[in-house]
Protein backbone atom coordinates (compact mmCIF):
# COMPACT_ATOMS: atom_id res chain seq x y z
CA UNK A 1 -14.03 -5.65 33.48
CA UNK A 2 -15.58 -5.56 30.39
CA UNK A 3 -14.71 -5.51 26.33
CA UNK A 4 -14.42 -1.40 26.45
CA UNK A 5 -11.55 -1.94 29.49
CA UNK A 6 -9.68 -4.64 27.55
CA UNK A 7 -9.87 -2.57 24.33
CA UNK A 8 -8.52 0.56 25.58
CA UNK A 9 -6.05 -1.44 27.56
CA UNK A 10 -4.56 -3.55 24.50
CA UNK A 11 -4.22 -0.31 22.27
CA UNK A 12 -2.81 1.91 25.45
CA UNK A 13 0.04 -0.90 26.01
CA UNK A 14 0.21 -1.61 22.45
CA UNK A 15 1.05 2.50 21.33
CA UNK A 16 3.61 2.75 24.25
CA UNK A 17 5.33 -0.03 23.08
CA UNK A 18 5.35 1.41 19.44
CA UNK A 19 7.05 4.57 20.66
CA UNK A 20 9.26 2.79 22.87
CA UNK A 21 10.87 0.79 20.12
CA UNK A 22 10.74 3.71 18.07
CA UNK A 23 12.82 5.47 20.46
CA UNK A 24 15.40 2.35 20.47
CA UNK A 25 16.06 3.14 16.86
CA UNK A 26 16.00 6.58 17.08
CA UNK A 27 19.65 7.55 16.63
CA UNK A 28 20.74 4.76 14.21
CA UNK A 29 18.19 6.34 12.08
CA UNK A 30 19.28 9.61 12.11
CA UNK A 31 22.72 8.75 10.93
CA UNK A 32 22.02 9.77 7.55
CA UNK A 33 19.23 10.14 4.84
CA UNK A 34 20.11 6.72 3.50
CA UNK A 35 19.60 4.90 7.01
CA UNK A 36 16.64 7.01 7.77
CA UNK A 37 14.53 6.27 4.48
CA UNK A 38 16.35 2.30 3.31
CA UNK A 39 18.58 1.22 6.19
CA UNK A 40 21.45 1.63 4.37
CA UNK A 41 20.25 -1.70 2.28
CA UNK A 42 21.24 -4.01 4.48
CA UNK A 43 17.88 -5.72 5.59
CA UNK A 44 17.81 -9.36 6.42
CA UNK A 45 15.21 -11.44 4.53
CA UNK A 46 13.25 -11.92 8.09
CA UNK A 47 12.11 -8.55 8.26
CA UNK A 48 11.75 -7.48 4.88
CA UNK A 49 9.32 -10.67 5.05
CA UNK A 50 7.24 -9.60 8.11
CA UNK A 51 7.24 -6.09 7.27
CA UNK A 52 5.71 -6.76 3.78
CA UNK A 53 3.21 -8.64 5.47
CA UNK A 54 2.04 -6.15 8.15
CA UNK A 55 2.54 -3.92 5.30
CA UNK A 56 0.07 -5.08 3.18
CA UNK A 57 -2.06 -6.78 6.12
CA UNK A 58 -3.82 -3.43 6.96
CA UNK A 59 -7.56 -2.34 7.58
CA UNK A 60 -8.19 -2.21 4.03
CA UNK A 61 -7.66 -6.09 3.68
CA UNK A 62 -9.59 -7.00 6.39
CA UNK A 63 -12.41 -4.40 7.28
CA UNK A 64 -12.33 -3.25 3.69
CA UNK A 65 -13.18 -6.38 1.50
CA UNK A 66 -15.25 -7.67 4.48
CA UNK A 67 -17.34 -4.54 3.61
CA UNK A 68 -17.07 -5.25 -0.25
CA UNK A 69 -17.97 -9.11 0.50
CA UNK A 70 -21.12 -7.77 2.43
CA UNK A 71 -21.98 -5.29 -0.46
CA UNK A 72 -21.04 -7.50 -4.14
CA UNK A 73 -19.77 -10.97 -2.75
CA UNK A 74 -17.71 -12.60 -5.34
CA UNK A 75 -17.62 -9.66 -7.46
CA UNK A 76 -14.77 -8.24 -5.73
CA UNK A 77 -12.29 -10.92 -6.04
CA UNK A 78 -11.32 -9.85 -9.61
CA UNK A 79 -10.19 -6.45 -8.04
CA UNK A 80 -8.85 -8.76 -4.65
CA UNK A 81 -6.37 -11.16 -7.25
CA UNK A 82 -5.48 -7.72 -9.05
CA UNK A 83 -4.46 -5.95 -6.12
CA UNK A 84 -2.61 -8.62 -4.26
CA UNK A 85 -1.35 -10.89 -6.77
CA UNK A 86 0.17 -8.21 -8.00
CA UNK A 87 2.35 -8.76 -4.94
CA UNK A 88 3.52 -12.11 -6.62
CA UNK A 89 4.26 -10.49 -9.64
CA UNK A 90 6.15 -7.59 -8.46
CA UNK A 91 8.24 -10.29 -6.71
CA UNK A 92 8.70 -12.63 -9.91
CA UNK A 93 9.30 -9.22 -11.97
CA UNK A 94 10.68 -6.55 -10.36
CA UNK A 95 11.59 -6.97 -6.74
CA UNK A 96 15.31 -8.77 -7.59
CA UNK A 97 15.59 -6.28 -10.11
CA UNK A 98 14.89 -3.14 -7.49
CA UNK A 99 17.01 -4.64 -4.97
CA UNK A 100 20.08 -4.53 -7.18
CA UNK A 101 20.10 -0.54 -6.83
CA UNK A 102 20.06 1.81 -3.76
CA UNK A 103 17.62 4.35 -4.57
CA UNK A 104 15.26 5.78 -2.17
CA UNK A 105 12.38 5.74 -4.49
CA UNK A 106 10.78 4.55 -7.72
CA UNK A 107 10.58 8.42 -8.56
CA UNK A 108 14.57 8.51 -8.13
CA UNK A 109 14.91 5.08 -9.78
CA UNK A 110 12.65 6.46 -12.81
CA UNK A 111 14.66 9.29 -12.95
CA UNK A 112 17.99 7.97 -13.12
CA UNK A 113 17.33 5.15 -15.47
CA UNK A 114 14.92 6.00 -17.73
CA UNK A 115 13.78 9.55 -17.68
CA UNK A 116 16.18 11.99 -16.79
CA UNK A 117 13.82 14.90 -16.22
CA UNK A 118 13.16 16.46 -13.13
CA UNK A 119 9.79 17.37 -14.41
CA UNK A 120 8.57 13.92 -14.69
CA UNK A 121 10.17 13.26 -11.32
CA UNK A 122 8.01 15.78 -9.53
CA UNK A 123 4.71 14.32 -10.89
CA UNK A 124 5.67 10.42 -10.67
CA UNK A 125 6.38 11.35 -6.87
CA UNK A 126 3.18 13.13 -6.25
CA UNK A 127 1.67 10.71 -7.94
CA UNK A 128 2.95 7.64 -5.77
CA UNK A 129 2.24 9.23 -2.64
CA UNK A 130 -1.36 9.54 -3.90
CA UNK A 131 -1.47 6.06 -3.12
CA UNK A 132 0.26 6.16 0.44
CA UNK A 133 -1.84 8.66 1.02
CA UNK A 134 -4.79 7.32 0.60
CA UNK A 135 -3.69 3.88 2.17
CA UNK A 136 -2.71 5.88 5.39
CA UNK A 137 -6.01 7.36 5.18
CA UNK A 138 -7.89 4.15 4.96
CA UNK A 139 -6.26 2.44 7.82
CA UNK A 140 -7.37 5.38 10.17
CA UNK A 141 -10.98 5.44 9.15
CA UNK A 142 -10.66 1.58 9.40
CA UNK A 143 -9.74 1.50 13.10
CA UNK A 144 -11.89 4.71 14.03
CA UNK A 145 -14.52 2.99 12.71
CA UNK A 146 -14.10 -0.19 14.50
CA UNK A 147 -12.90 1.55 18.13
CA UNK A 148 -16.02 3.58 17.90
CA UNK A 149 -18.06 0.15 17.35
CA UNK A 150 -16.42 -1.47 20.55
CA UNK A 151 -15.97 1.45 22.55
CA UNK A 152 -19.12 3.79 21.26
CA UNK A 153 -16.34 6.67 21.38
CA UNK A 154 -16.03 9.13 18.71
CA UNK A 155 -14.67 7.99 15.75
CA UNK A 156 -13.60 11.40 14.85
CA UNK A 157 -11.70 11.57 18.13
CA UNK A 158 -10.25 7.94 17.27
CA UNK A 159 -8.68 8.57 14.18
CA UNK A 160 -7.10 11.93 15.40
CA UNK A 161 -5.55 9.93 17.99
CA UNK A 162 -4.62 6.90 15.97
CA UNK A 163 -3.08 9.31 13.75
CA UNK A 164 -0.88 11.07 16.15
CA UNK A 165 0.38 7.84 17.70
CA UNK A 166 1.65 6.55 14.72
CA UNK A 167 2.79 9.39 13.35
CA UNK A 168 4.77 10.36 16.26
CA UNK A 169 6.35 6.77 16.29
CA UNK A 170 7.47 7.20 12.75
CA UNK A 171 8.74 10.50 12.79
CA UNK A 172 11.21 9.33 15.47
CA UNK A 173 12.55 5.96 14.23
CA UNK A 174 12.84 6.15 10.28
CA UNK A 175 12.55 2.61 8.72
CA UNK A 176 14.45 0.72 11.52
CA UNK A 177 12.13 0.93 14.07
CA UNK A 178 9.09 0.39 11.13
CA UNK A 179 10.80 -3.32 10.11
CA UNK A 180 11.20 -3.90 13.75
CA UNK A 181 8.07 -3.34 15.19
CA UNK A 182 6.51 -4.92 11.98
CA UNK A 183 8.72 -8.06 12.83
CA UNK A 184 6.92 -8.82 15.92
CA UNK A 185 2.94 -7.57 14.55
CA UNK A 186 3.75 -9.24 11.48
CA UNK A 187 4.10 -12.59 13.71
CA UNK A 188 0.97 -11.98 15.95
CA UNK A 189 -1.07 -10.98 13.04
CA UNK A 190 -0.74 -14.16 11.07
CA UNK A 191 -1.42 -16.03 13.76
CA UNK A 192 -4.51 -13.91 15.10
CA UNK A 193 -5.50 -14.04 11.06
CA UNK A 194 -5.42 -18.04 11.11
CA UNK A 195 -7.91 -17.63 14.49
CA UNK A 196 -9.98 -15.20 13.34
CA UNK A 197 -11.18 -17.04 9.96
CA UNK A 198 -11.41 -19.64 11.36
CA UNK A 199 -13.56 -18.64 13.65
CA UNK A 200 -16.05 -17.13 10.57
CA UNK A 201 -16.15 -19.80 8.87
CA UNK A 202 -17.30 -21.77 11.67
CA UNK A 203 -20.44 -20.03 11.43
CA UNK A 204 -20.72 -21.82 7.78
CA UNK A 205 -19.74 -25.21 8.64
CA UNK A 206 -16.54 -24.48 6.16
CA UNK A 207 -18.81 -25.43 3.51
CA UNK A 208 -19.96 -22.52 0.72
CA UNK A 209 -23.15 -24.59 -0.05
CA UNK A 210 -23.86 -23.99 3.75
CA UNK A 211 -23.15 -20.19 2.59
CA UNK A 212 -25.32 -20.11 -0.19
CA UNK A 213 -28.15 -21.82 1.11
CA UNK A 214 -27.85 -19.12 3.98
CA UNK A 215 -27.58 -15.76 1.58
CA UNK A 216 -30.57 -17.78 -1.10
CA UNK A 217 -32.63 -17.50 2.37
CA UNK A 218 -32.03 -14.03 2.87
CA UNK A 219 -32.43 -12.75 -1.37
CA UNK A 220 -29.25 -12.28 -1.28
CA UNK A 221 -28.04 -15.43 -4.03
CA UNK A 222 -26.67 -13.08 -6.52
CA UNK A 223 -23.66 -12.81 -4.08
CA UNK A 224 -22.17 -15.64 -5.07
CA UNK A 225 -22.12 -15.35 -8.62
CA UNK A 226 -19.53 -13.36 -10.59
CA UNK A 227 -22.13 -10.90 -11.89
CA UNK A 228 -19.68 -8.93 -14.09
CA UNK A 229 -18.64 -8.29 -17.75
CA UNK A 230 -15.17 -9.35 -18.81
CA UNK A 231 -14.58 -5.57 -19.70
CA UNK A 232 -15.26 -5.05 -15.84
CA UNK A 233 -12.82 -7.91 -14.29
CA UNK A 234 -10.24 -6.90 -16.39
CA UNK A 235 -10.75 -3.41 -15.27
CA UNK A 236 -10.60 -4.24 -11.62
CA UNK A 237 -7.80 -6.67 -12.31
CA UNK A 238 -5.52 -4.00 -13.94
CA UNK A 239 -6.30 -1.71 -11.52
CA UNK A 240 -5.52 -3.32 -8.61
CA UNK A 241 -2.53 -4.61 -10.73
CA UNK A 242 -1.01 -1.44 -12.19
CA UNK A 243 -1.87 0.62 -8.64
CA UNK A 244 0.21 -2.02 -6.52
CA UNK A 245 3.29 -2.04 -8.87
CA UNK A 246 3.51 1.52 -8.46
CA UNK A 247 3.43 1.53 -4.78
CA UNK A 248 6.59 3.45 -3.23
CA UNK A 249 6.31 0.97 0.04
CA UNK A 250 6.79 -2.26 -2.17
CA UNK A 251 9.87 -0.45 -4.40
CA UNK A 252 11.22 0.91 -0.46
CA UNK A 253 11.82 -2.72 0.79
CA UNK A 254 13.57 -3.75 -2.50
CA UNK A 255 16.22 -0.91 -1.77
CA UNK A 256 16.37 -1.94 2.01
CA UNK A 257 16.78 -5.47 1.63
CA UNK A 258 20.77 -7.22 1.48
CA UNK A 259 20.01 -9.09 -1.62
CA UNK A 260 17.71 -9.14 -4.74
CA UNK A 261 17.10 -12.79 -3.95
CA UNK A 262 15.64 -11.67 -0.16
CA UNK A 263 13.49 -9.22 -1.20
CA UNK A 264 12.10 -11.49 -4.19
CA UNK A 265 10.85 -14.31 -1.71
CA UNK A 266 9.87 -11.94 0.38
CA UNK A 267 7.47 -10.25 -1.50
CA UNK A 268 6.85 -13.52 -2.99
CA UNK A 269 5.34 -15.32 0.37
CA UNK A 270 4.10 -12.29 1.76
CA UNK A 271 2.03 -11.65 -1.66
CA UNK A 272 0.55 -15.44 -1.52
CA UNK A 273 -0.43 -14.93 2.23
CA UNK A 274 -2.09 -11.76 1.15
CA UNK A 275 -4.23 -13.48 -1.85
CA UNK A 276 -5.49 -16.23 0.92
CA UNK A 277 -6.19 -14.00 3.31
CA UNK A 278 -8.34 -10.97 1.17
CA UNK A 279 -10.37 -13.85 -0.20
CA UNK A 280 -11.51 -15.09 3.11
CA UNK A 281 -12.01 -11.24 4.23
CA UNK A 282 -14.26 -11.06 0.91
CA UNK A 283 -16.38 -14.14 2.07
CA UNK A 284 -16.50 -13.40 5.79
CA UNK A 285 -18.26 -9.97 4.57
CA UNK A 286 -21.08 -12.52 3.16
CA UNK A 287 -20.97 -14.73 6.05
CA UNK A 288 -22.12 -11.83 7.67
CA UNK A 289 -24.70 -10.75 4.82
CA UNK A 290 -26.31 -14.48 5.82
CA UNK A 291 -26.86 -14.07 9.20
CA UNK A 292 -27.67 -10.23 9.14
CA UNK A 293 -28.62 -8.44 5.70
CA UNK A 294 -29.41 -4.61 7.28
CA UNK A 295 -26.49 -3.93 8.17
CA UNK A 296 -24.48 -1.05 7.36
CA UNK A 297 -21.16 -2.66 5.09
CA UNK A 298 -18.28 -0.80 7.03
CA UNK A 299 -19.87 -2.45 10.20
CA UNK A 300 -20.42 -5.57 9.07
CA UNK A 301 -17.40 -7.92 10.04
CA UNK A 302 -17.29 -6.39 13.67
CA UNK A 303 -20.97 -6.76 14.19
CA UNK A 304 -20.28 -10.45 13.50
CA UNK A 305 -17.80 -9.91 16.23
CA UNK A 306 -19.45 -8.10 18.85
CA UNK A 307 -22.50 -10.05 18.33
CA UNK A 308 -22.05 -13.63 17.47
CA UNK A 309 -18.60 -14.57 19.14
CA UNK A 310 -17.32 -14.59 22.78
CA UNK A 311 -15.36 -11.20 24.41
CA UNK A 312 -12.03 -13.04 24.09
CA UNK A 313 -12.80 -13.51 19.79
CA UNK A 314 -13.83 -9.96 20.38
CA UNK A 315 -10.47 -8.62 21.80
CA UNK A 316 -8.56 -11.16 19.63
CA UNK A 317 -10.07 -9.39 16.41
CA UNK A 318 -9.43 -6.01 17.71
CA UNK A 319 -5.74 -6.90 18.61
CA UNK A 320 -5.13 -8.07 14.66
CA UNK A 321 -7.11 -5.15 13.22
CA UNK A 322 -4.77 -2.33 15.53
CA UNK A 323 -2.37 -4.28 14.80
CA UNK A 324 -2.70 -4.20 11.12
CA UNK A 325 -3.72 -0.53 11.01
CA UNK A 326 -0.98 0.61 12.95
CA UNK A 327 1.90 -1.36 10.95
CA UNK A 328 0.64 -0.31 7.38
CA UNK A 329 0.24 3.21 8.39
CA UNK A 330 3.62 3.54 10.24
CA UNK A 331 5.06 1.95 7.03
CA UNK A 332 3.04 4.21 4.34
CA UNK A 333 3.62 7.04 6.38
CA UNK A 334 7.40 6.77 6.14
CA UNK A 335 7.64 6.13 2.69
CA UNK A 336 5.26 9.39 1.68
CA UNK A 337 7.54 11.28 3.62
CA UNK A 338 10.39 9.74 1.72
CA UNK A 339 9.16 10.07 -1.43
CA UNK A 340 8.30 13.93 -0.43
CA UNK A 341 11.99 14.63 0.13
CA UNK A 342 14.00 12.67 -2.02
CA UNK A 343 11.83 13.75 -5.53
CA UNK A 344 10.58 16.75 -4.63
CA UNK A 345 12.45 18.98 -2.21
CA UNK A 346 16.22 17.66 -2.34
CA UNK A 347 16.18 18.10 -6.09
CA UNK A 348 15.45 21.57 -6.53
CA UNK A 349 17.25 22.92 -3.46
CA UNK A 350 20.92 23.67 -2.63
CA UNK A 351 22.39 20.55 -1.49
CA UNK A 352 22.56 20.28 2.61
CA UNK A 353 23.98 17.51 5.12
CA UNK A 354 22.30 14.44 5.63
CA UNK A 355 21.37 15.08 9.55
CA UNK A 356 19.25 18.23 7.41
CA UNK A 357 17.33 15.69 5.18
CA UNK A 358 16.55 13.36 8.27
CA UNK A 359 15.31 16.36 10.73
CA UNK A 360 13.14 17.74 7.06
CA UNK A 361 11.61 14.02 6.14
CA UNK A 362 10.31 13.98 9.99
CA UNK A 363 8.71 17.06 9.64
CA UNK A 364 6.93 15.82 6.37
CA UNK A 365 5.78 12.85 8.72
CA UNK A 366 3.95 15.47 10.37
CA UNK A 367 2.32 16.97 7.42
CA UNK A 368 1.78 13.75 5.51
CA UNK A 369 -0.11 12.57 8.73
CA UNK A 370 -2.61 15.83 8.64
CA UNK A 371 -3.14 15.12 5.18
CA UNK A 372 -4.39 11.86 5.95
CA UNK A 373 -6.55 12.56 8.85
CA UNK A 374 -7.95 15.01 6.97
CA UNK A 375 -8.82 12.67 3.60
CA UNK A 376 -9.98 10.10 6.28
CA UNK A 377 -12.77 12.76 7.41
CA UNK A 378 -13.99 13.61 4.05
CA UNK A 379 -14.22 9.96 2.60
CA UNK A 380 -16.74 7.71 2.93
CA UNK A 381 -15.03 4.32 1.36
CA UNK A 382 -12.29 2.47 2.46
CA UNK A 383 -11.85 0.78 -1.03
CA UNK A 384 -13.13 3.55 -2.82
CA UNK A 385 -9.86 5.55 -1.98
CA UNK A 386 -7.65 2.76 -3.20
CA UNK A 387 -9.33 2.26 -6.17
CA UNK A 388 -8.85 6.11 -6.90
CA UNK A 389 -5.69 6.14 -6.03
CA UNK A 390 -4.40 3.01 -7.97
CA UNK A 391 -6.23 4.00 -11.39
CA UNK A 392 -4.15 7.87 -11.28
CA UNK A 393 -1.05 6.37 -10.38
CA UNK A 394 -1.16 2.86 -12.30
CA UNK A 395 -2.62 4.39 -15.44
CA UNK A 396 0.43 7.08 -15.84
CA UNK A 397 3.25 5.85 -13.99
CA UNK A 398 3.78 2.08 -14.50
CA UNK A 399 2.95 1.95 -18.58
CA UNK A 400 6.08 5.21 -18.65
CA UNK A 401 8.27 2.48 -16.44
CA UNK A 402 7.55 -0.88 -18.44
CA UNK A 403 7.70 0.45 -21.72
CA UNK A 404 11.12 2.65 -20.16
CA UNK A 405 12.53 -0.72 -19.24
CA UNK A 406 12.03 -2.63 -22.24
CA UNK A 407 12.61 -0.07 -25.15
CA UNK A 408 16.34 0.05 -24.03
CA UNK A 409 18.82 2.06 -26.42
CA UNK A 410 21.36 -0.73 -25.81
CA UNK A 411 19.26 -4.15 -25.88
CA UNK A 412 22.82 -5.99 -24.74
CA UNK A 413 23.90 -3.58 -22.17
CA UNK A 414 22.22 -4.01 -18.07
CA UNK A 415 20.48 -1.03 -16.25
CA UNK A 416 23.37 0.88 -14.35
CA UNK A 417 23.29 3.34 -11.92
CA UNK A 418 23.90 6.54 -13.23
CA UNK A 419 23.58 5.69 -16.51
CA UNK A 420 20.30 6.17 -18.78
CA UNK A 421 19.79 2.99 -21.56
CA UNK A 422 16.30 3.93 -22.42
CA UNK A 423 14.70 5.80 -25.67
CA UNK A 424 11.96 6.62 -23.48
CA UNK A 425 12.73 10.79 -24.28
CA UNK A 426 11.77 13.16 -21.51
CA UNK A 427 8.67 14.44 -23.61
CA UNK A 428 7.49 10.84 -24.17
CA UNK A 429 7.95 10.35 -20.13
CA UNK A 430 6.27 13.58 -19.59
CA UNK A 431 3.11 12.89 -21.93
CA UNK A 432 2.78 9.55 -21.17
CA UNK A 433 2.58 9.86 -17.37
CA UNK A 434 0.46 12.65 -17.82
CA UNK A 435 -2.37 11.22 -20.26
CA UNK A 436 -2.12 7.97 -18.30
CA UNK A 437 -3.45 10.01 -14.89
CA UNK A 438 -6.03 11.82 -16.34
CA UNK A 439 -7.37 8.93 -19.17
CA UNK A 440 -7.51 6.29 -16.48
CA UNK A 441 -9.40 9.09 -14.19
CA UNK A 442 -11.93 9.96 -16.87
CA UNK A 443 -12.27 7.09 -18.86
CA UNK A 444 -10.69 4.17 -16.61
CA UNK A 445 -7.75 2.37 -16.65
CA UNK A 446 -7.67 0.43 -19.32
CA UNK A 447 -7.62 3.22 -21.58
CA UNK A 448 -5.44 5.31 -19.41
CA UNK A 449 -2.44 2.80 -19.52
CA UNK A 450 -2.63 2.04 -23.47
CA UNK A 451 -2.96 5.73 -23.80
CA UNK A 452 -0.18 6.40 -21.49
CA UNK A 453 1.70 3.05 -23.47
CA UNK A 454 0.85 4.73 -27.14
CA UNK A 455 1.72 8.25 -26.48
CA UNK A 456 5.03 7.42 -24.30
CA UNK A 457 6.43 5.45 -27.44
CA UNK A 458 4.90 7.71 -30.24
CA UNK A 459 6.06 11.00 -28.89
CA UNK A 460 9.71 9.22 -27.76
CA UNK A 461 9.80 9.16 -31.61
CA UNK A 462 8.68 12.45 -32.33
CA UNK A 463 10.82 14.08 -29.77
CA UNK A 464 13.77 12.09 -29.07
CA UNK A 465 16.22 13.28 -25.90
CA UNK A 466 18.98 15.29 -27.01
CA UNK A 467 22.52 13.56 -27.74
CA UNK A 468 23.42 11.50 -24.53
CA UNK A 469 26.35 13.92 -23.54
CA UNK A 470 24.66 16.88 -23.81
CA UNK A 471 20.95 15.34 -21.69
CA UNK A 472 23.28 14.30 -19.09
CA UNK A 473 24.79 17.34 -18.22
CA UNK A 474 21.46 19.03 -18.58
CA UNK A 475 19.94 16.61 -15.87
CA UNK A 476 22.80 17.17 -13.53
């Protein structure tokens, strides 16, 4: 019995177990909206720990900046400390803060605190699940990709069935049986992740004069230098930054956990072990640019696999890539769903029982999950649809959210539920989150969020929100 057997055989047991536990959870998710989408907040720090971390351990970390390694080297790790330290500083800044509230979403949180306009509520939410989106996307071309390179079966036929299985194992369990399963691949995939680069940089000697000897042998020295202008690090840096802060998953677990001070280590230790771990994916891509330099990027980390390494490494790798895939997508999944209902559907309909808001978010996991197969088909970059993704979303939503948080109207007074203590005015929120999409699209980042910054402030003071009595009962 060869690799193909053992491959089919690990993701066959591996799936059934997903929808098993899935179906475990399956009616203590359905008790209402709140359990379905944040489990009531009442998350332990354990597995608001591991699910951050097979959150944010998915294809995209390791396939993805393997590819970027292979393709720019050190050049990517501007864009690699922007995108996951941003981890650390969502838990230093904001995760204690989220985690006071109960909100479903940063859309709802947004809404209620700062903005007060149902307008602005509608874009930040379609905005945000740009990002999911994408991410969802990216894990199933990740792991059709890969199959189709151990297997040789179709990768279109791989991702259509990835995407079912994990779509049909969210729609069932809601965020209980998400944490749970991430619990135990959060635990193997650390573990397989310690292995694995270890393994790599084997091949090295652990030494990166070894490495540069290797890629100076092959022409390909200019890997290892950080070929880029500071107005280019910066712009990777913010966007990787800006994107990650605005990610509904990360804002999710906040509102889940019991305490701000579980979901602030959480995020905190998870973020760390996601810096170490993108950094060694980024220099295992030009491990493999040393020993083979015609190769084709997206293939180049599991061609070191297939090629240089016994079958068990083989399976091993395979194992912590489904693993990863299938975690990040379950998890991104559920909170584009979320986000679907709670900002854009429950708002501007008649208000209905909770058991109708569960059986309407798993029927989004359906759609969300065609979505995604079908953005999976069309793009050609695992990175590139993050990077899209996080410069539309970071450029107009966080700039709106950091300026709504610290231009309060009362400086003394602490963010309340149900109560708005921001001069942010719902023109300034509108405009701002608005220019910030389409400036960081056309122009990049940078200029999207100090456009977004500007215009937020300046047209707050132009068009300030009506007296507080009478915008209140016009947002209710």
């Amino acid at each position: 019995m060869g690799l193909t057997f053992w491959t089919w055989t690990v993701m066959i047991v591996a799936c059934l177990f997903f929808i098993a536990m899935s179906l475990r959870f399956s009616k203590q998710a359905g008790l209402s909206f709140a359990h379905y989408a944040i489990a009531g907040g009442t998350l332990p720090f354990f597995l608001i720990l591991f699910t951050d971390i097979a959150t944010i351990m998915g294809v995209g970390n390791f396939i993805g900046h393997s590819a970027e390694g292979y393709k720019i080297g050190f050049a990517n790790i501007p864009f690699v400390i922007g995108e996951q330290g941003a981890k650390v500083l969502f838990a230093l800044v904001f995760a204690g803060f989220a985690a006071r509230f109960t909100y479903h979403t940063l859309a709802e949180l947004m809404h209620d605190l700062i903005l007060r306009d149902r307008f602005s509520r509608v874009l930040i939410a379609i905005l945000t699940s740009a990002i999911m989106l994408a991410w969802v996307s990216g894990q199933a071309m990740g792991l059709g990709a890969l199959f189709a390179t151990f297997t040789g079966a179709d990768p279109l036929m791989m991702i259509i069935l990835f995407s079912f299985v994990f779509i049909l194992y969210t729609t069932i369990g809601g965020i209980y049986s998400v944490v749970w399963t991430d619990f135990i691949q959060g635990i193997v995939l650390v573990g397989l992740a310690i292995w694995f680069y270890f393994q790599v940089f084997s091949e090295i000697d652990f030494s990166l004069a070894t490495l540069q000897t290797g890629l100076t042998d092959v022409g390909a020295a200019g890997l290892m230098e950080f070929n880029l202008s500071i107005m280019e690090v910066l712009t990777l840096f913010v966007t990787g930054t800006f994107g990650v802060l605005a990610a509904q998953m990360y804002w999710q677990r906040c509102f889940a956990a019991r305490s701000p001070r579980m979901a602030s280590r959480a995020m905190l230790y998870s973020g760390i072990l996601a810096i170490i771990f993108t950094i060694l994916a980024t220099i295992g891509g030009m491990v493999v640019k040393m020993k083979n330099p015609d190769l084709d990027p997206n293939n180049a980390i599991s061609w070191l696999i297939l090629e240089e390494m016994t079958m068990v490494a083989a399976l091993a790798f395979f194992t912590l890539i489904f693993m990863a895939a299938i975690s990040s997508a379950s998890s991104l999944l559920h909170s584009a769903s979320v986000v679907i209902v709670n900002d854009l559907i429950i708002p501007n309909m008649e208000k209905k029982s909770d058991a109708y808001y569960v059986k309407l978010t798993r029927y989004f996991v359906a759609l969300v999950g065609i979505f995604s197969i079908a953005a999976a088909l069309l793009s050609d970059s695992i990175i590139g649809l993050f990077s899209l993704a996080y410069s539309m979303t970071g450029g107009g939503v966080i700039p709106v959210l950091i300026v709504g948080l610290l231009w309060k109207e009362k400086r003394s007074s602490p963010f309340v539920m149900g109560t708005n203590n921001s001069r942010v005015s719902v023109w300034g929120g509108r405009i701002g989150i608005i220019s910030g999409a389409v400036v960081s699209l056309l122009f990049g980042i940078l200029w999207g969020v100090l456009a977004s910054a500007i215009l937020t402030v300046v047209v707050s003071l132009i068009l300030p929100n009506a007296p507080r009595a009478e915008l209140t009962a016009e947002s209710n």
